[in-house]
Protein backbone atom coordinates (compact mmCIF):
# COMPACT_ATOMS: atom_id res chain seq x y z
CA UNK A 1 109.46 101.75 143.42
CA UNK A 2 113.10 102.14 143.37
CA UNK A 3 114.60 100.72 140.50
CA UNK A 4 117.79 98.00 140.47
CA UNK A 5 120.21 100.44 139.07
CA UNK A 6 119.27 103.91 141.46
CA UNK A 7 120.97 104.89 143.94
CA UNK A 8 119.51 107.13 147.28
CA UNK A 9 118.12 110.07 144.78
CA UNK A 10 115.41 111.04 143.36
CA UNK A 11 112.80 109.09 141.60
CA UNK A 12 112.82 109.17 137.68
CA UNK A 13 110.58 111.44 136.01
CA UNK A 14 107.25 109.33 134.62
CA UNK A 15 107.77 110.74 131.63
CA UNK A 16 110.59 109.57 130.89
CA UNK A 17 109.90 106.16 132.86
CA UNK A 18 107.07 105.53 130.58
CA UNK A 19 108.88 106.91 127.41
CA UNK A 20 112.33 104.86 127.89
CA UNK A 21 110.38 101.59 128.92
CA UNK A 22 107.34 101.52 126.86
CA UNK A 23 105.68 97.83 126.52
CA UNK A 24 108.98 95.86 127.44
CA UNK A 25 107.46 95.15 130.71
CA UNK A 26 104.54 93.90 129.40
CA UNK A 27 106.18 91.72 126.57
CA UNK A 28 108.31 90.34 129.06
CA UNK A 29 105.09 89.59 131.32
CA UNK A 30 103.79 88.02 128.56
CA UNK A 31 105.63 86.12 126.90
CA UNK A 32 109.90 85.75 128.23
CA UNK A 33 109.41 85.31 131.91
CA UNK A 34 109.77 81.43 131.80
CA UNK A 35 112.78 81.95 129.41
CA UNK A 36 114.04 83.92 132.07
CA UNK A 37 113.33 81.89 134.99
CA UNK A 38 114.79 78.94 132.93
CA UNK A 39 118.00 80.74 132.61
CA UNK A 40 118.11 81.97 135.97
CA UNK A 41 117.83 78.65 137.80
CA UNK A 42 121.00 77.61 135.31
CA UNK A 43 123.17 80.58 136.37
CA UNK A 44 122.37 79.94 140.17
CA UNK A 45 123.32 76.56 139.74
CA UNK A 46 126.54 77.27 138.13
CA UNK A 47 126.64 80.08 140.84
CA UNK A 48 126.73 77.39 143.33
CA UNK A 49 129.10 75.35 141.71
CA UNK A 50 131.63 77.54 141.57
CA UNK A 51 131.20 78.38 144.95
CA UNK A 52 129.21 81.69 144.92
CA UNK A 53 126.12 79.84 146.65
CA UNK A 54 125.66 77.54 149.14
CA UNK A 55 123.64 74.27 148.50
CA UNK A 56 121.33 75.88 151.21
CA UNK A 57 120.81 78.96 149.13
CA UNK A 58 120.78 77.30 145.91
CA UNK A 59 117.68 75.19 147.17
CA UNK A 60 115.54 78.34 148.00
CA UNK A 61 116.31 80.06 144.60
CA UNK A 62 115.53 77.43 142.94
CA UNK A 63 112.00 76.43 145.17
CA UNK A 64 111.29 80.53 144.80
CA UNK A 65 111.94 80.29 141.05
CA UNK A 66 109.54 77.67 141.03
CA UNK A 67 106.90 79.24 142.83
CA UNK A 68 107.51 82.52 140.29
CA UNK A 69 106.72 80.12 137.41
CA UNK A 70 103.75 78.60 138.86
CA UNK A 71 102.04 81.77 139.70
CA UNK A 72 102.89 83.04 136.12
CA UNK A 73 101.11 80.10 134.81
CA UNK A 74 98.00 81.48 137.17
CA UNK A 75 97.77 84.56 135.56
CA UNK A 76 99.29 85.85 139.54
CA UNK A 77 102.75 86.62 138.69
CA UNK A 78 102.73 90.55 137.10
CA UNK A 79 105.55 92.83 135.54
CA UNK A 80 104.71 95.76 135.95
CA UNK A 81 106.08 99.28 134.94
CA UNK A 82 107.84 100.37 137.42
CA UNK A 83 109.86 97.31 137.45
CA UNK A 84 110.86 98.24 134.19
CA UNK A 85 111.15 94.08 133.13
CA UNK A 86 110.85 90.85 134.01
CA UNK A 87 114.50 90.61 135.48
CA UNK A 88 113.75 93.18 137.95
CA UNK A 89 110.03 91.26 138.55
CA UNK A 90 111.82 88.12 139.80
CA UNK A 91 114.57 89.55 141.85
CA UNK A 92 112.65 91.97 143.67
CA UNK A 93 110.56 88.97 144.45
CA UNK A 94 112.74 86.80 145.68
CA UNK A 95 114.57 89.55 147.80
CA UNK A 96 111.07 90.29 149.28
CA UNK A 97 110.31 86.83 149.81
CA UNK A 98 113.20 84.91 150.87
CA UNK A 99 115.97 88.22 152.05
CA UNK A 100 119.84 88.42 151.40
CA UNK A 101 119.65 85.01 149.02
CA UNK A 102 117.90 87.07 146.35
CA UNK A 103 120.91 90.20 145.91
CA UNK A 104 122.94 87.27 144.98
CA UNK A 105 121.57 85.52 141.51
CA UNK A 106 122.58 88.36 139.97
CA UNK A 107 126.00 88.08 140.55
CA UNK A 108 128.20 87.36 137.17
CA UNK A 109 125.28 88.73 135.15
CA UNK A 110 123.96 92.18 133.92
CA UNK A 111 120.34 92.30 132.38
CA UNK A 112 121.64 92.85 129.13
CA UNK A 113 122.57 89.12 128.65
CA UNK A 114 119.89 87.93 130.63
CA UNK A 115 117.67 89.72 128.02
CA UNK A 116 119.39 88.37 125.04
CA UNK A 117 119.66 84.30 127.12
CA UNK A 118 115.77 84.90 127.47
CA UNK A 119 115.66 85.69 124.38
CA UNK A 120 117.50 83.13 122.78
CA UNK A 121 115.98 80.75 124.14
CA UNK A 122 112.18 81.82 123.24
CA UNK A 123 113.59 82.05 119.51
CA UNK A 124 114.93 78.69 119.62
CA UNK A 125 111.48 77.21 120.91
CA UNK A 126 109.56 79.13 118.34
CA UNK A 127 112.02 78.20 115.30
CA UNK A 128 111.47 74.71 116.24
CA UNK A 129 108.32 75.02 116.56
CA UNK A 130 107.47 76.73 113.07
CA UNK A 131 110.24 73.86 111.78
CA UNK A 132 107.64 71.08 113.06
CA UNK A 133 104.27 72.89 111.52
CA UNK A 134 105.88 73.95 107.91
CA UNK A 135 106.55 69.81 107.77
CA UNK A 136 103.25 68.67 108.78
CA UNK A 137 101.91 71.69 106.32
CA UNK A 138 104.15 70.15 103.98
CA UNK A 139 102.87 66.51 104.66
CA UNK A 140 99.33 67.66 104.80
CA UNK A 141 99.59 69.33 101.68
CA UNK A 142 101.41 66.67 99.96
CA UNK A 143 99.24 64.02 100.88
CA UNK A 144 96.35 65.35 98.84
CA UNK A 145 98.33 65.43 95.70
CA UNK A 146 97.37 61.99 94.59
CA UNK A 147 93.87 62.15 94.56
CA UNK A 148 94.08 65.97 93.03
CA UNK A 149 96.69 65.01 90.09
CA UNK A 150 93.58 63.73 88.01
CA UNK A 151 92.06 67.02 88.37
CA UNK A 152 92.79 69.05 85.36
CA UNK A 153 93.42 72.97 86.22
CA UNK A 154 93.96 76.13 84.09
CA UNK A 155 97.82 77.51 84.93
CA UNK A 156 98.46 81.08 84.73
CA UNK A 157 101.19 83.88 83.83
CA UNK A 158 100.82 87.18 84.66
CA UNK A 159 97.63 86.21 86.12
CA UNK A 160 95.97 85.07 82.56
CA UNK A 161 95.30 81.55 82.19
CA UNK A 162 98.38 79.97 80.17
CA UNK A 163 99.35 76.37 79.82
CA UNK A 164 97.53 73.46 81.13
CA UNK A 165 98.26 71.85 84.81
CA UNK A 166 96.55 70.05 87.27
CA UNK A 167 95.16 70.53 91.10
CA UNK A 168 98.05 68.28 92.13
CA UNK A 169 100.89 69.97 90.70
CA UNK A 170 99.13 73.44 91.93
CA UNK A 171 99.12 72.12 95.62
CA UNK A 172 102.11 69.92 95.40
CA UNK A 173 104.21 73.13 94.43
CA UNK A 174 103.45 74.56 97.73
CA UNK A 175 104.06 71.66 99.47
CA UNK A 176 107.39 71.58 98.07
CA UNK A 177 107.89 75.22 99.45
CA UNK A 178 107.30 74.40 103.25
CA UNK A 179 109.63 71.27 103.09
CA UNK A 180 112.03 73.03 102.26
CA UNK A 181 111.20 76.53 104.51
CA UNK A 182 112.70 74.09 106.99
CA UNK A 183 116.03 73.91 105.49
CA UNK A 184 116.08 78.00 106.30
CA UNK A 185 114.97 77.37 109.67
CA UNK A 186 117.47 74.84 110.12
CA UNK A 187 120.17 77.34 109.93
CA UNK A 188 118.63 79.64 112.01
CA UNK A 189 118.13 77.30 114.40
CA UNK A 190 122.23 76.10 114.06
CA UNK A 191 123.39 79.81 114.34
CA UNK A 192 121.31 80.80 117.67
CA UNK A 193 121.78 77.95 119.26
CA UNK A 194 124.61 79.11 121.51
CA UNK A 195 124.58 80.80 125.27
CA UNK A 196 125.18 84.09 125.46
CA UNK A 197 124.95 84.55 129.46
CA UNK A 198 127.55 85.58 131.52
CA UNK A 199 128.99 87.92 128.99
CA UNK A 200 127.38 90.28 131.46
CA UNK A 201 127.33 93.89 130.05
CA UNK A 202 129.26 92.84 126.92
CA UNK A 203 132.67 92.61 128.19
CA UNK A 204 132.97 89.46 130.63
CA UNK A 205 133.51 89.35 134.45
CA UNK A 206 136.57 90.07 135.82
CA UNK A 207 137.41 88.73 139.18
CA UNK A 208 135.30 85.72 138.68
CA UNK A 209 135.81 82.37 136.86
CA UNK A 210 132.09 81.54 136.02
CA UNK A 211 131.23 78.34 133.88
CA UNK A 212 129.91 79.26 131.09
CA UNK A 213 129.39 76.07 129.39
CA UNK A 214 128.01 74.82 132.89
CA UNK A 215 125.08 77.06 131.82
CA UNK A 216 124.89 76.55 128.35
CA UNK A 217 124.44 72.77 129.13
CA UNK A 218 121.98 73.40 131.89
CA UNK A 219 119.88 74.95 129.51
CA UNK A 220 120.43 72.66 126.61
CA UNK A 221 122.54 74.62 124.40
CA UNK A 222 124.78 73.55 122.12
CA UNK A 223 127.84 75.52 122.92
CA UNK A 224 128.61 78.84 124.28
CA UNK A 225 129.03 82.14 122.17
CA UNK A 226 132.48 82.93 123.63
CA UNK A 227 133.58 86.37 122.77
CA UNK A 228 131.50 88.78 125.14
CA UNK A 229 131.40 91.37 122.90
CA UNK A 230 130.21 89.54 120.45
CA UNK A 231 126.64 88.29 122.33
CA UNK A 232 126.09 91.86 122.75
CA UNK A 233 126.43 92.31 118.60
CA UNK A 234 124.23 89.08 118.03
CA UNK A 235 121.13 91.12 119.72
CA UNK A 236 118.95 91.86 116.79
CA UNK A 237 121.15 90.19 114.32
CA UNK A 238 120.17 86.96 115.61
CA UNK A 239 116.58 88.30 115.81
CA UNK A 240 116.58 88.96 112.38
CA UNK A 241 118.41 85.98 111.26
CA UNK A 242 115.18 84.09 112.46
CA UNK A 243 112.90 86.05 111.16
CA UNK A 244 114.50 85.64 107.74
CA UNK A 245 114.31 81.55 108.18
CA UNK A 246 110.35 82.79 109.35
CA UNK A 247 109.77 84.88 106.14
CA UNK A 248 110.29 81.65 103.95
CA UNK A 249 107.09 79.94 104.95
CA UNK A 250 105.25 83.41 105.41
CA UNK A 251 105.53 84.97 101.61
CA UNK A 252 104.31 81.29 100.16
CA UNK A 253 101.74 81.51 102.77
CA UNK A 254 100.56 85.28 101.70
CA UNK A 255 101.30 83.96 97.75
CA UNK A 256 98.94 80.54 98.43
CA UNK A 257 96.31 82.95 99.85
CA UNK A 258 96.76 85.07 96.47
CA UNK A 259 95.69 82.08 94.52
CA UNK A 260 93.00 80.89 96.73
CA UNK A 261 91.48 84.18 96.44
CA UNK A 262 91.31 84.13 92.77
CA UNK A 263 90.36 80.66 92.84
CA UNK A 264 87.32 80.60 95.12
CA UNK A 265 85.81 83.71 93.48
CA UNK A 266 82.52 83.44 91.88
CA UNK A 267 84.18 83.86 88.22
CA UNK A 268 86.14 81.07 88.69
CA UNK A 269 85.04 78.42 91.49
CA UNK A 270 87.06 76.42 91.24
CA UNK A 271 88.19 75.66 95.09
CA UNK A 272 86.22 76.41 98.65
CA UNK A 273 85.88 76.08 101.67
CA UNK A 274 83.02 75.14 104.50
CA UNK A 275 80.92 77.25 105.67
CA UNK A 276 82.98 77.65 108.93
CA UNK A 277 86.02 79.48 107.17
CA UNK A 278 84.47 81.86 105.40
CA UNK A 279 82.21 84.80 106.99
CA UNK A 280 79.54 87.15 106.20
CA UNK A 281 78.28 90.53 105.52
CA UNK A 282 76.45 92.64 107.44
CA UNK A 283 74.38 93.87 104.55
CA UNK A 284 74.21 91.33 101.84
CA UNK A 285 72.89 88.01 103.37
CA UNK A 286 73.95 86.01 100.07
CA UNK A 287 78.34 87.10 100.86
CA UNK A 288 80.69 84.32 101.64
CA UNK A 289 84.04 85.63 101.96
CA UNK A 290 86.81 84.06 102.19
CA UNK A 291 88.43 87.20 104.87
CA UNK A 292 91.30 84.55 106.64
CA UNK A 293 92.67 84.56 102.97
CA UNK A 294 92.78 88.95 102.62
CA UNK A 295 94.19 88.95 106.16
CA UNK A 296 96.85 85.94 105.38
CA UNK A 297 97.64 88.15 102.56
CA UNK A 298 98.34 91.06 104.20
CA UNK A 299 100.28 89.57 106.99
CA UNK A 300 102.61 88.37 104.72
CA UNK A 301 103.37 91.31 104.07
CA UNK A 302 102.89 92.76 108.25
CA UNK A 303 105.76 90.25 108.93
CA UNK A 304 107.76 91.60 106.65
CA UNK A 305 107.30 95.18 108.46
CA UNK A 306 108.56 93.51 111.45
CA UNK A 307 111.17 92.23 110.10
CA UNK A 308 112.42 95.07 108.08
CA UNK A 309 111.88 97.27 111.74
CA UNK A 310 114.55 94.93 113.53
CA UNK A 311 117.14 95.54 110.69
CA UNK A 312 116.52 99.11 110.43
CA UNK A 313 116.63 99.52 114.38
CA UNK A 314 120.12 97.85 114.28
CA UNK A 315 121.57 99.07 111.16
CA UNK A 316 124.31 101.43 112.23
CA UNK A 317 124.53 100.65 116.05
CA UNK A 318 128.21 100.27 116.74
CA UNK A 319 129.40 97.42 119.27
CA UNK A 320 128.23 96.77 122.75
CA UNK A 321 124.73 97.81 123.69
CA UNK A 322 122.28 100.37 123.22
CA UNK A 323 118.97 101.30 124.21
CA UNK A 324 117.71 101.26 120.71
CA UNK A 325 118.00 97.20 120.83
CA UNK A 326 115.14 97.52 123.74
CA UNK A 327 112.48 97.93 120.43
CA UNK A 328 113.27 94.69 118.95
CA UNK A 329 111.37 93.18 121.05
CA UNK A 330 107.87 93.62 120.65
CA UNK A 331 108.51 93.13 116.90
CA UNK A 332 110.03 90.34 117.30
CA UNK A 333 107.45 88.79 119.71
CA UNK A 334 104.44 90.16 117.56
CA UNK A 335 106.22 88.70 114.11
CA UNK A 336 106.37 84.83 115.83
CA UNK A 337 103.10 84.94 116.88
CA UNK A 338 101.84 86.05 113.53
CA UNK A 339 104.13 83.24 111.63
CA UNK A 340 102.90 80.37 114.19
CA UNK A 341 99.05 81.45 113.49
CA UNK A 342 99.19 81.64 110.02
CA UNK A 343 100.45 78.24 109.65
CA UNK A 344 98.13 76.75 112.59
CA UNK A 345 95.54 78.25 110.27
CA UNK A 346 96.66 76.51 106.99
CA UNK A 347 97.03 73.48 108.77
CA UNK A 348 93.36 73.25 109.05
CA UNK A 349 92.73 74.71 105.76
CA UNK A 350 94.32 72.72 103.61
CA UNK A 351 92.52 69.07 104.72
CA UNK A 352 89.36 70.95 104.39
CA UNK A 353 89.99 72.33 101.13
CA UNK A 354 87.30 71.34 98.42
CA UNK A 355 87.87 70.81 94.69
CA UNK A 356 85.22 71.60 92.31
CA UNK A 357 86.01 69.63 89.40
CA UNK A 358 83.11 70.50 86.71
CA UNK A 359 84.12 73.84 87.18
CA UNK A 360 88.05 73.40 86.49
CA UNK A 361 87.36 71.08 83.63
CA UNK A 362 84.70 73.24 81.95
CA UNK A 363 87.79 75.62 82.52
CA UNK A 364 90.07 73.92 80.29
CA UNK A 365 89.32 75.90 77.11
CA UNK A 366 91.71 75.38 73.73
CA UNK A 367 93.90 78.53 74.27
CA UNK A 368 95.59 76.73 77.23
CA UNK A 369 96.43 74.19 74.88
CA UNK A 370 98.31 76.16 72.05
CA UNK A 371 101.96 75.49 73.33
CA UNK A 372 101.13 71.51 73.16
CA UNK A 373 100.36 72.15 69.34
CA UNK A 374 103.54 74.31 68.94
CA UNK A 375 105.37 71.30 70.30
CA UNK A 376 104.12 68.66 68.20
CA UNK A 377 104.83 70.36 65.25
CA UNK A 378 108.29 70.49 66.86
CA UNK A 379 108.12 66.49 67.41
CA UNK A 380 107.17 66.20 63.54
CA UNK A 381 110.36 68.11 62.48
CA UNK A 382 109.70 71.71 62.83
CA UNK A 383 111.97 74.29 63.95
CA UNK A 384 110.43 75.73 66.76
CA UNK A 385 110.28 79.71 66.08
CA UNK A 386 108.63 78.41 62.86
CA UNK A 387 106.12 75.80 64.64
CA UNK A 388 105.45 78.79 67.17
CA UNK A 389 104.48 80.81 64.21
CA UNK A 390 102.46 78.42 62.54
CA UNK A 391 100.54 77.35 66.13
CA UNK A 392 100.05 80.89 66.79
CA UNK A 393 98.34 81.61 63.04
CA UNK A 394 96.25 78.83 63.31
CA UNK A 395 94.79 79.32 66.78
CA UNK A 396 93.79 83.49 66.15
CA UNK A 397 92.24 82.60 63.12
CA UNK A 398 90.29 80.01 64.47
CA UNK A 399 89.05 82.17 66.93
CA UNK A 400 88.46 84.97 64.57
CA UNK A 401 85.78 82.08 62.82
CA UNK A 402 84.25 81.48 66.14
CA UNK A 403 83.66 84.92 67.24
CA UNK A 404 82.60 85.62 64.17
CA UNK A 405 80.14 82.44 63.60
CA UNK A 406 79.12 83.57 67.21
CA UNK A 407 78.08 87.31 66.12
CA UNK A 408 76.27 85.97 63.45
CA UNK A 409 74.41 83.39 64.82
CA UNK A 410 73.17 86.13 67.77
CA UNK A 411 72.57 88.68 65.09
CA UNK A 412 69.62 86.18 63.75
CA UNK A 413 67.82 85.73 67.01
């Protein structure tokens, strides 16, 4: 199939076809072809308000635009390789379908800022949506506290058990983290919000007075990024920019799945989950283990791959495009996905979360209380280095008695 940008030559080698565009037909199929459609029914209509289109032709991209999106939704609508992308899906459609009408929408646009419009506007939705589950996380979370505060719990440093605390606190901490994860995505969400289409190839149209902010209002922007040169920069910076906001909620995820690790092992027991979180083992029928806790875990740190292969990809470019930006993408796609399902997955998690209370309060042994003694000897006029001192003698040679009074005592049976 001959491709937008060939001429009457030859074909392009496969090689190199299958090399140069890798999955970004398939990511595009996917996942950005509703983006794309969304963006392309706002550029026709500008099209057609500045004169470009007829009302005539402006109905039958807009009813084939339609039809595109409703056979996507069937599973009927395919990008496939040779098309390169999704941009080159719907106009060869259309062209096919409905003749001359379709060599027009791309007039005043190149795919590089349809790409970065689709884009933009798939980040947005997923921002927002990650913004509205890190609150209810938040709010599910929080609303436990309560009932949990009454719950007494061993707190740890350097992952030996240190002062006293209690469930509530241990949850509520977390649930302080999401709220505020969505003052990070907040700011994301304030710097993308702005339309980079119709800055074409990176350097504007000449010759033609398009309406930018028609289309940025069309498609519910909140203003238009102005400088052409500029929306080509923004690809990958803006990428990373909300995958930064992302990373917030994602490392207290992986660092909540740390503690419910430690917490639901057999040594300790002190939390679980039912039977229908956990899983099994293949060999040793008596294994729950708690495997969506590993994997969260490790994702943490998988989204931080992704994110760390954006910046890396764009470090160095200089201005306008290049190819390299083309790999963003399925990073980018795969590192959303990952940060939605993770918190879906807490979202269920934490209701279901059970507290085992004889176990945390037959956990609350005298060496987490230590630092309370140092401090009352502080309240009874004690400098504290010298209270510390004094708390600190006390406490090892009190345990020195009991280990000893212990060896004894199994030394006579």
């Amino acid at each position: 199939m001959a491709k937008l940008w060939q001429g009457s030559g030859g074909g392009l080698h496969p090689l190199v076809e299958a090399y140069t565009v890798g999955e970004d037909y398939r990511f595009d199929g996917e996942y950005l072809l509703p983006y794309d459609l969304k963006a392309s029914e706002a550029h026709a209509t500008m099209l057609q308000k500045i004169g470009v289109l007829n009302a005539k032709e402006l109905e039958t991209l807009k009813k084939a635009l339609e039809e595109i999106g409703d056979l996507w939704k069937k599973g009927e609508f395919k990008v496939t390789r040779s098309q390169e992308d999704g941009h080159t899906a719907i106009e060869q459609y259309i062209t096919e379908k409905y003749g001359e009408v379709g060599k027009k929408i791309h007039t005043g646009r190149s795919r590089n800022d349809q790409s970065m419009t689709m884009i933009r506007l798939y980040s947005l939705e997923c921002l927002r949506e990650v913004r509205k589950m890190v609150l209810a996380l938040a709010a599910a979370a929080e609303a436990r506290v309560p009932e949990l505060k009454s719950v007494p719990m061993p707190g740890y440093t350097h992952m030996q058990r240190a002062m006293p605390t209690n469930v509530g606190t241990w949850l509520g901490s977390f649930a302080a983290g999401w709220t505020d994860s969505a003052q990070f995505l907040d700011g994301a969400i304030r710097v993308l919000d702005q339309n980079p289409l119709g800055s074409a190839a990176g350097f504007g149209i000449n010759g033609l007075q398009l309406d930018r902010d028609e289309t940025s209002k069309l498609m519910g922007l909140a203003r238009t990024q102005s400088n052409p040169m500029y929306c080509g920069l923004s690809r990958g910076m803006f990428e990373n920019v909300a995958l930064q906001a992302m990373s917030f909620p994602m490392v207290l995820s992986s660092r909540f799945a740390t503690d419910m690790m430690m917490f639901t092992q057999q040594e300790t027991q002190f939390l679980a989950l039912p039977d229908n979180f956990v899983t099994g083992s293949s060999i040793m029928p008596q294994k729950k283990n708690y495997d969506l806790f590993e994997i969260m875990r490790a994702n943490g740190k998988v989204f931080g791959s992704f994110q760390m292969q954006i910046q890396e990809t764009i470090i160095g470019l200089g201005s306008g495009y290049h190819r390299d930006l083309q790999c963003t993408k399925k990073a980018f796609i795969e590192a959303c996905d990952l940060c939605v399902s993770t918190l879906r997955l807490l979202q269920e998690a934490i209701p279901a979360l059970m507290v085992k209370e004889a176990k945390l309060k037959g956990a609350m042994t005298e060496d987490l209380f230590v630092t309370d003694e140092v401090y009352k000897l502080v309240a009874a006029g004690k400098p504290f280095r010298e209270a510390y001192g004094e708390a600190k003698e006390a406490f090892f040679k009190r345990k020195a008695e009991q280990e000893a009074g212990a060896s004894a005592k199994a030394a006579k049976h």
